[in-house]
Protein backbone atom coordinates (compact mmCIF):
# COMPACT_ATOMS: atom_id res chain seq x y z
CA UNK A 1 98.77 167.85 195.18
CA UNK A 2 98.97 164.25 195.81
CA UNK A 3 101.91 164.50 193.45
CA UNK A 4 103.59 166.39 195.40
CA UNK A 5 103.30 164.29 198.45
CA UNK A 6 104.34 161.69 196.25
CA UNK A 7 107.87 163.46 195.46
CA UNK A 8 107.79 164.81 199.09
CA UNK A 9 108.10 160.87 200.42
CA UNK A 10 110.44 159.72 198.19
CA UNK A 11 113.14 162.08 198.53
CA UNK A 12 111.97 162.90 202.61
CA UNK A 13 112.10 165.96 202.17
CA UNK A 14 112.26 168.52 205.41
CA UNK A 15 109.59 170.87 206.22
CA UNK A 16 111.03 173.87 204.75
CA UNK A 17 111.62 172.40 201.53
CA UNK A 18 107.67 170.73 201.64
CA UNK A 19 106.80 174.22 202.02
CA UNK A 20 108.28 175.55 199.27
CA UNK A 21 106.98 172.29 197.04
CA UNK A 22 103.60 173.26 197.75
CA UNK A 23 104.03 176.76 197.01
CA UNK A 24 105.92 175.79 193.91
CA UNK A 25 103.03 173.41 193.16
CA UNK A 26 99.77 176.27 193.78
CA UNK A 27 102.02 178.70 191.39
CA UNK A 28 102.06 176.34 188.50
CA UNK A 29 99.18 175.25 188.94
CA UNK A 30 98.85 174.90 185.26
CA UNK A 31 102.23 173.17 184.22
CA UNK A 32 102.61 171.18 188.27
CA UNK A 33 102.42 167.72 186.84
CA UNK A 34 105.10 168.50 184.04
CA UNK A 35 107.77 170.67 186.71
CA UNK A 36 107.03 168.08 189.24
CA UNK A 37 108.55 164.98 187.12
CA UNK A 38 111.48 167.25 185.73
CA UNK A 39 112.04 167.67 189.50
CA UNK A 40 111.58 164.06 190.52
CA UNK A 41 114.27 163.37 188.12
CA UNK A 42 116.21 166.32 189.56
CA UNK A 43 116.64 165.29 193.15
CA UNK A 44 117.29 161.74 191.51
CA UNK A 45 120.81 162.93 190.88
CA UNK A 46 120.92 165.47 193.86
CA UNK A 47 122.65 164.35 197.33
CA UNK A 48 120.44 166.41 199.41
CA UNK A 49 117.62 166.75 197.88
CA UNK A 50 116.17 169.09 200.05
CA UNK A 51 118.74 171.56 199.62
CA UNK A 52 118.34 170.54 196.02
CA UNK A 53 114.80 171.99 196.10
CA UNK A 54 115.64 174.82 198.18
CA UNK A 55 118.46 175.96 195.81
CA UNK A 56 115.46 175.63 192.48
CA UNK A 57 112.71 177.39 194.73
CA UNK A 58 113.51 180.16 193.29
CA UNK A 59 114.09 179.56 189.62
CA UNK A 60 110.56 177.80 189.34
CA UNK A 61 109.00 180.77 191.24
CA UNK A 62 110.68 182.62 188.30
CA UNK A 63 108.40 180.47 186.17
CA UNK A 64 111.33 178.52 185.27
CA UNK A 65 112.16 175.38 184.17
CA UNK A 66 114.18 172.33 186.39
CA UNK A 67 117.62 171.37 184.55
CA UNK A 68 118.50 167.93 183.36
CA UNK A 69 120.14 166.83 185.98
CA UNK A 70 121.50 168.12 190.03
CA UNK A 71 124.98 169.35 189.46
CA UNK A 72 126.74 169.45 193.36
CA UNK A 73 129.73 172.54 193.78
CA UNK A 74 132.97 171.45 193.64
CA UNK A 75 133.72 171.09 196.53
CA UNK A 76 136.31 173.76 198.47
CA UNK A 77 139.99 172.58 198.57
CA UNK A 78 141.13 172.81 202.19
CA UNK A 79 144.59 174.76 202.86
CA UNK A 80 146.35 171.69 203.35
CA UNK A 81 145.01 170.31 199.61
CA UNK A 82 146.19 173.37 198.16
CA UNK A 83 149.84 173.39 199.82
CA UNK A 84 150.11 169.77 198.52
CA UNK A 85 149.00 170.76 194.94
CA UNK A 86 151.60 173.76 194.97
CA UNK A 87 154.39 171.48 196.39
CA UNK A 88 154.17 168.56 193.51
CA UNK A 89 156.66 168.67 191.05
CA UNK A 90 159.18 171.00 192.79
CA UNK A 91 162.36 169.11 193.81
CA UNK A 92 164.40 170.40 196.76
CA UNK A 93 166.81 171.56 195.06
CA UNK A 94 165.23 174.64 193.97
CA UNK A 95 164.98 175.92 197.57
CA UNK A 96 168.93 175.21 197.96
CA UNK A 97 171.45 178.23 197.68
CA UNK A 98 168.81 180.79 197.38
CA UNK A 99 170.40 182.78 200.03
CA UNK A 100 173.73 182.50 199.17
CA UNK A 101 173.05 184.29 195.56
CA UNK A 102 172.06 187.36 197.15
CA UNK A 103 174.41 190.66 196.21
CA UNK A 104 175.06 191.48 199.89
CA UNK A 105 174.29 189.65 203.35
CA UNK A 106 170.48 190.19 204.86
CA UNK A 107 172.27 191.08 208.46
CA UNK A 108 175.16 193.99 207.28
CA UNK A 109 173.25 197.30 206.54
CA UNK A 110 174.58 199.53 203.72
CA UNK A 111 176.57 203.12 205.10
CA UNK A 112 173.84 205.34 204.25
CA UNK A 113 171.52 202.62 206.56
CA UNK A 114 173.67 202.58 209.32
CA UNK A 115 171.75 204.27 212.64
C-alpha cells in the first residue's frame, strides 16, 4: 500500500481516483507492485492523471494490463475549425455565376404552378 501512496503523491491524485487506486491495489493484490509501475509510467505521459486513472479503473478491475503509454482524444474541432478547413483551397470564383446557369429564374413559377 505504501506504493500506492507513493503514486498517489506524485501525480496528486483526487479522492475519487485514490479510491479507485486502492481498490485497484486490494484486487491485485498479487501482481500490485508490477500494475502499479506500468501505471506510474502511465500517468507519466497522461495530462490529467486522475482522469487517466479513472478512465483504466476499469480495465485493471478487468484484470487487465496498463498500456505503454497515456494516449489523450483528439481533441473536438469547433464549428468555426471545421468551416475554415472546408473553405481552404476554394477560390471565389467557384461561387460566381452559379445563379445565372440555372434553366429558368427562382422567382417566375412554371403555368401548371401558377395559383
Amino acid at each position: 500500500m505504501n506504493e500506492a501512496e507513493d503514486v498517489m503523491k506524485k501525480f496528486k491524485l483526487d479522492d475519487e481516483a485514490k479510491k479507485k487506486l486502492v481498490l485497484v491495489v486490494l484486487q491485485r493484490a498479487d501482481d500490485a507492485s508490477r500494475v502499479l509501475g506500468r501505471l506510474e509510467v502511465y500517468l507519466e505521459s497522461a495530462r490529467k492523471p486522475s482522469s487517466a486513472m479513472m478512465l483504466m479503473f476499469g480495465r485493471l478491475m478487468a484484470g487487465g494490463d496498463v498500456p505503454d503509454e497515456h494516449r489523450e482524444p483528439k481533441e473536438k474541432k469547433t464549428d468555426r475549425d471545421n468551416s475554415e478547413d472546408r473553405d481552404r483551397g476554394r477560390g471565389r470564383d467557384r461561387d460566381r455565376g452559379r445563379g445565372r446557369s440555372r434553366s429558368r429564374s427562382r422567382g417566375r413559377r412554371s403555368r401548371s404552378r401558377r395559383r
